[in-house]
N, C-alpha and C. Protein backbone atom coordinates (compact mmCIF):
# COMPACT_ATOMS: atom_id res chain seq x y z
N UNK A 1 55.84 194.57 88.18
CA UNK A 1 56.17 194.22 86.82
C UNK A 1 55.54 195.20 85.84
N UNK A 2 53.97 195.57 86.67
CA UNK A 2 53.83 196.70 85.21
C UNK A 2 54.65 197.97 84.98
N UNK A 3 55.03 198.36 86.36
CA UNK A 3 55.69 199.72 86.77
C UNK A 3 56.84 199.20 85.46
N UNK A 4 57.37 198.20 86.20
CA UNK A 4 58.85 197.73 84.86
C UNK A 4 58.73 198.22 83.43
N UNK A 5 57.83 197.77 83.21
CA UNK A 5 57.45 197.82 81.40
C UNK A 5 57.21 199.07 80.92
N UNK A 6 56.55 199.91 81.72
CA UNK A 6 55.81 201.47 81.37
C UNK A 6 56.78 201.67 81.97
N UNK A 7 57.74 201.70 82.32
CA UNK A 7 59.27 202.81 82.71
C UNK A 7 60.32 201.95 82.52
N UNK A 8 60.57 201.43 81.19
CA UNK A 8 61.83 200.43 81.79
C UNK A 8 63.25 201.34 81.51
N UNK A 9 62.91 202.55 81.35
CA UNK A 9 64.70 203.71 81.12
C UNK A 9 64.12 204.14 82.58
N UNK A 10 63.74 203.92 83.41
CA UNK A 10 63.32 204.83 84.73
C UNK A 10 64.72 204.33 85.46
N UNK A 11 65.70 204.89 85.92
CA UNK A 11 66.87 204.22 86.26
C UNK A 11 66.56 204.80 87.88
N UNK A 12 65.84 205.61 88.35
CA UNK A 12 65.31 205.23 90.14
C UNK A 12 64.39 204.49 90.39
N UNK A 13 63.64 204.10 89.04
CA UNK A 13 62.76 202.70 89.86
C UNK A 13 63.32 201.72 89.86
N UNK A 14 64.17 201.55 88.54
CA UNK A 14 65.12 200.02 88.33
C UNK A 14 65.76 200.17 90.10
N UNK A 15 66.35 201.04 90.49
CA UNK A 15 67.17 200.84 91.73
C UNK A 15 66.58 200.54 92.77
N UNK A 16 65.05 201.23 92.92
CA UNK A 16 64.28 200.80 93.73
C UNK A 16 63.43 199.37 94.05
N UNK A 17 63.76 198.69 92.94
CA UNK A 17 63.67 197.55 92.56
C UNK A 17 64.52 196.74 92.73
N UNK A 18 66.02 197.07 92.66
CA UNK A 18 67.12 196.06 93.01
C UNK A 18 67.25 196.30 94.56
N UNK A 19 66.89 197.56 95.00
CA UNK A 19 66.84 197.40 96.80
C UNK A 19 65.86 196.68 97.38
N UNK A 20 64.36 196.61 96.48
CA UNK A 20 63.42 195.60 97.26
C UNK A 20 63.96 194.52 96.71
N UNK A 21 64.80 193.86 96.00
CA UNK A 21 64.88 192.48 95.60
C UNK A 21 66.50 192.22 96.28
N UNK A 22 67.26 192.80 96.80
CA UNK A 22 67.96 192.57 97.49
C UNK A 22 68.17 193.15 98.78
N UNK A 23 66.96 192.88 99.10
CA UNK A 23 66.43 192.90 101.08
C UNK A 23 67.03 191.80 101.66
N UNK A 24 67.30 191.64 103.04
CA UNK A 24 67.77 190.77 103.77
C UNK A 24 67.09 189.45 104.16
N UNK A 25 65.96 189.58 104.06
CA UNK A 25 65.29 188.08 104.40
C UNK A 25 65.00 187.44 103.14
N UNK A 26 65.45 186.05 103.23
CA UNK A 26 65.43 185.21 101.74
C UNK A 26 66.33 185.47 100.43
N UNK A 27 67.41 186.35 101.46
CA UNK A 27 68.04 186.87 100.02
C UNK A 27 68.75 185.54 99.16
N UNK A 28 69.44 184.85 100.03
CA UNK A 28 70.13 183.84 99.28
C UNK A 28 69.19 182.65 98.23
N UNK A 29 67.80 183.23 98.08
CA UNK A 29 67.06 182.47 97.19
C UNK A 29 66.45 183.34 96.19
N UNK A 30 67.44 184.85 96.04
CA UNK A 30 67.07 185.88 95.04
C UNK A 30 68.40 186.30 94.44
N UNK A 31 69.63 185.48 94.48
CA UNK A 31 70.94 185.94 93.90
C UNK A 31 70.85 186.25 92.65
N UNK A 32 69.91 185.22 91.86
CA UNK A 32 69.92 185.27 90.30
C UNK A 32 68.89 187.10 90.00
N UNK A 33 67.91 186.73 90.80
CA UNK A 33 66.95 187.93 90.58
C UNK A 33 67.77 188.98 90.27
N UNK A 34 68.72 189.37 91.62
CA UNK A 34 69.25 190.33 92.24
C UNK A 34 70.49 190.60 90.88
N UNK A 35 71.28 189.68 90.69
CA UNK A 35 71.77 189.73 89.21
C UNK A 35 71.38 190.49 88.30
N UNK A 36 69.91 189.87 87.72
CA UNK A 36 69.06 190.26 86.42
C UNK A 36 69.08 191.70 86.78
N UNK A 37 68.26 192.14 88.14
CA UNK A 37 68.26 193.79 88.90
C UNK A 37 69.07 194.74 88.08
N UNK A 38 70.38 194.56 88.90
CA UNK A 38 71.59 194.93 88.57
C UNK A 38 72.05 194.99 87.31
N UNK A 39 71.91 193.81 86.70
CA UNK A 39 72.39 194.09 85.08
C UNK A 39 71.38 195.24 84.25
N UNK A 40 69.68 195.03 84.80
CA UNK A 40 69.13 196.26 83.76
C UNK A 40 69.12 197.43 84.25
N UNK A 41 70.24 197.72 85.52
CA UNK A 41 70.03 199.26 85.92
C UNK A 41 71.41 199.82 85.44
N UNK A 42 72.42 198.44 85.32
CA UNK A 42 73.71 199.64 84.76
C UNK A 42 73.64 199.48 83.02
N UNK A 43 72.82 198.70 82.55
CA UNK A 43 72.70 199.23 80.91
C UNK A 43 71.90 200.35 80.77
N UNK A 44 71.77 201.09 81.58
CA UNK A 44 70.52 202.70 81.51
C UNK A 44 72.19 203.86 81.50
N UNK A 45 73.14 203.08 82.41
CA UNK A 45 73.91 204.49 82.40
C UNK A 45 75.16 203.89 81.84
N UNK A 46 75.83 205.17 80.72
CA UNK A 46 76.55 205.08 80.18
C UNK A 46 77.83 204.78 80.76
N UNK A 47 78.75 204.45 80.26
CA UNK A 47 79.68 204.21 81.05
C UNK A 47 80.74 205.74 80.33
N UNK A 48 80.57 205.66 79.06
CA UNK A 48 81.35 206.65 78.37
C UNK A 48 81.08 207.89 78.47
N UNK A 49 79.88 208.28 78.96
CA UNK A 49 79.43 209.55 79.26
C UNK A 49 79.95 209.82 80.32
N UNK A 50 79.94 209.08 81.37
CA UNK A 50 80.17 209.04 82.82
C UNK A 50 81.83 209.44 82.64
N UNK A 51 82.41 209.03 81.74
CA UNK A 51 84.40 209.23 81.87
C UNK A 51 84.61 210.27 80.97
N UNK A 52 83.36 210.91 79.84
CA UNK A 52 83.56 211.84 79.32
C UNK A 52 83.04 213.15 80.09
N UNK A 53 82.16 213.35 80.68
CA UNK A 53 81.54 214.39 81.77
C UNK A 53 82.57 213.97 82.63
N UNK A 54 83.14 213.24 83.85
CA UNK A 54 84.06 213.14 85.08
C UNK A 54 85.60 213.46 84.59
N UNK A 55 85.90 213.73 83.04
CA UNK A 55 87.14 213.48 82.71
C UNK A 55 87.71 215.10 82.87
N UNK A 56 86.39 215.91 82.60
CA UNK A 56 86.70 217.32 82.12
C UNK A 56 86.09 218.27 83.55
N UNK A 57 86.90 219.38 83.41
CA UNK A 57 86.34 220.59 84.25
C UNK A 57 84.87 221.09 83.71
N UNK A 58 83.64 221.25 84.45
CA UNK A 58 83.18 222.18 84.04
C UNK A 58 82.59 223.63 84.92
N UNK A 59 81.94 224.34 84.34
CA UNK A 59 81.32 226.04 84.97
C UNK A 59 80.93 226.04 86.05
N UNK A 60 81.36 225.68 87.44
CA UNK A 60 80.72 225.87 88.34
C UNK A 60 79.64 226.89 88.27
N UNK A 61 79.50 227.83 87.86
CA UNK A 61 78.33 228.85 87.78
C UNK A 61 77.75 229.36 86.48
N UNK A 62 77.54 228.11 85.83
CA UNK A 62 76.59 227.72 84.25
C UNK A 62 75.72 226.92 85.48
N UNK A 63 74.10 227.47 85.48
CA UNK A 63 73.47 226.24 86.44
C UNK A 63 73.03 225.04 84.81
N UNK A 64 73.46 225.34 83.91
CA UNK A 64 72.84 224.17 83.18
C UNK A 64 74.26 222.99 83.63
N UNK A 65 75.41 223.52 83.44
CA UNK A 65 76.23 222.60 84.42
C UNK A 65 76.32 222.01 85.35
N UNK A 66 75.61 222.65 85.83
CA UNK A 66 76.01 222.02 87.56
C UNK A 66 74.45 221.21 87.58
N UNK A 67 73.82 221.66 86.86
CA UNK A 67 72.51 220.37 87.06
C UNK A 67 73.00 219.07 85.88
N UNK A 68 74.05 219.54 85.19
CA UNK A 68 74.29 218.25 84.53
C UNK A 68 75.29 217.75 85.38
N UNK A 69 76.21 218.18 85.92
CA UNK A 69 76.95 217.92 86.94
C UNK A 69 76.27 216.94 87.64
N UNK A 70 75.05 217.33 88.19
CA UNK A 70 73.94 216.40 89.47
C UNK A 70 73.43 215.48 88.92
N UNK A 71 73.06 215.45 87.74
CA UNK A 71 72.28 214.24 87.06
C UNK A 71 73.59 213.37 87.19
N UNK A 72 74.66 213.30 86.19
CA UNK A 72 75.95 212.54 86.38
C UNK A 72 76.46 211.81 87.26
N UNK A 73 76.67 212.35 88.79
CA UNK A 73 76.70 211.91 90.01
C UNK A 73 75.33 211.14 90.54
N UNK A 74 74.40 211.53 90.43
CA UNK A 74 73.14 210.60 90.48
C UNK A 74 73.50 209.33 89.60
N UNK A 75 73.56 209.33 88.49
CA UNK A 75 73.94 208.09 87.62
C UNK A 75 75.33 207.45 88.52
N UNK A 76 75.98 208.14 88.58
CA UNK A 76 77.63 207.48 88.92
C UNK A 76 76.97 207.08 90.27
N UNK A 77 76.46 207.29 91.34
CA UNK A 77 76.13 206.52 92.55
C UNK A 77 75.28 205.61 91.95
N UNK A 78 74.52 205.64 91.33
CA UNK A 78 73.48 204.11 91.05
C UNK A 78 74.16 203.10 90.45
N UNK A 79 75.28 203.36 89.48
CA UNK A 79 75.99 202.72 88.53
C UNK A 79 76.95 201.72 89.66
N UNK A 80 77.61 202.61 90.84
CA UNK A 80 78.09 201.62 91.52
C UNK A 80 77.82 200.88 92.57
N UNK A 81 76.58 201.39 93.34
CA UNK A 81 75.61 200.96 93.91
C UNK A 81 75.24 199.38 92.92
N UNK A 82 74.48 199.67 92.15
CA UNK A 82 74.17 198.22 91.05
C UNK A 82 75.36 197.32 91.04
N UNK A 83 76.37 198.21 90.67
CA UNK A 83 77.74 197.00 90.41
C UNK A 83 77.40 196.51 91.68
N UNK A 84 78.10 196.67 93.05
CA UNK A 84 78.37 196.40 94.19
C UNK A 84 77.68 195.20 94.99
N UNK A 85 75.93 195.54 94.50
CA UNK A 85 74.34 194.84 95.01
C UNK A 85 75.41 192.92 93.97
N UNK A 86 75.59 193.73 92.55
CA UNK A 86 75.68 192.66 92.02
C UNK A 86 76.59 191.57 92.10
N UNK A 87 77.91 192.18 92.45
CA UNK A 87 78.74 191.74 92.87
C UNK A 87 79.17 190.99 93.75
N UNK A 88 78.36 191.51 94.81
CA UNK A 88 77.71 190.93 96.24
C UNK A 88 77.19 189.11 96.14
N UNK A 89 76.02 189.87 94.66
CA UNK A 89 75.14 188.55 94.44
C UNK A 89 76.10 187.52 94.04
N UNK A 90 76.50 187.58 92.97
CA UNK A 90 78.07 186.78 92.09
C UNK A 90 78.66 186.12 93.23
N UNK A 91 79.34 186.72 93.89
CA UNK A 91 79.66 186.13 95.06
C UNK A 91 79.40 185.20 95.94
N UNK A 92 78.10 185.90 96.35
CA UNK A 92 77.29 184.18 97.15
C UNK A 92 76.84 183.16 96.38
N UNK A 93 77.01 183.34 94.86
CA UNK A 93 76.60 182.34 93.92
C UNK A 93 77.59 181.15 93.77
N UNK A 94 78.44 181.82 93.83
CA UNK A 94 79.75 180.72 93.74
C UNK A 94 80.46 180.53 95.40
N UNK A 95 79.45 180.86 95.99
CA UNK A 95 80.66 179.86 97.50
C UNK A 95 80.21 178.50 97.50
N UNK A 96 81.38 177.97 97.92
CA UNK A 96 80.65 176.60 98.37
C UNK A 96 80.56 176.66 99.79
N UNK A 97 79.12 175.79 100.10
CA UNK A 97 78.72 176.01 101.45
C UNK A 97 79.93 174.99 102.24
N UNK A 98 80.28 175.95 103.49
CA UNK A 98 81.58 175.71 104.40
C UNK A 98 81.50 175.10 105.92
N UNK A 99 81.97 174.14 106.20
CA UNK A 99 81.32 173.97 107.49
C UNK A 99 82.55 174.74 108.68
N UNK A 100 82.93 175.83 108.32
CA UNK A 100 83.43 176.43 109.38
C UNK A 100 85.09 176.73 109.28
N UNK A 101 85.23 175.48 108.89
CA UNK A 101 86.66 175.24 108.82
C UNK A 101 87.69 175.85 107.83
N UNK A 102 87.18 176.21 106.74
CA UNK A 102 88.22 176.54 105.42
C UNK A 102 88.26 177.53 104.68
C-alpha cells in the first residue's frame, strides 16, 4: 500500500499488483479487489493516445519513434492485459453457482 501511494502513475507496479491480486489461490474471494486493480491501471493509459499513435505510420529509423513506438505497445499490452484480468473478474461475479447441470 505504501509502494501504491508514492507511485500511484507507476503503471508496472499497478500491473504488478493486479498479477499478485489475481493469483490463483483464493481468487474467488478477491473479484472485487481484482476489479478495483484493473480499473486503476487502465485510467494511467490513454485510450486516445493509444488510437492516435496506432492510427498513424511512423519513422521506423527516428529512434525517438520507435522508443515512442515501445512505450505505446508497453501501454497497449497492459491496457488489455487489465481489461481481460478484469473482465475475467466481472464474470465470476455474476455466475450463479451451478450444480453441473445448466
Amino acid at each position: 500500500e505504501e509502494l501504491k501511494k508514492g507511485y500511484a502513475d507507476h503503471l508496472p507496479l499497478l500491473m504488478a499488483g493486479l498479477r499478485f491480486v489475481d493469483r490463483k489461490d483464493g481468487r474467488g474471494e478477491r473479484l472485487q479487489a481484482i476489479k478495483d486493480a484493473a480499473d486503476e491501471a487502465t485510467k494511467l493509459v490513454s485510450t486516445t493516445d493509444l488510437a492516435l499513435h496506432f492510427g498513424t505510420d511512423y519513422d521506423k529509423e527516428d529512434p525517438i519513434a520507435c522508443k515512442e513506438h515501445k512505450e505505446m505497445e508497453e501501454k497497449k499490452k497492459c491496457l488489455v492485459e487489465a481489461l481481460a484480468r478484469k473482465a475475467r473478474a466481472v464474470s465470476e461475479m455474476n455466475e450463479e453457482p451451478s450444480d453441473g447441470f445448466g
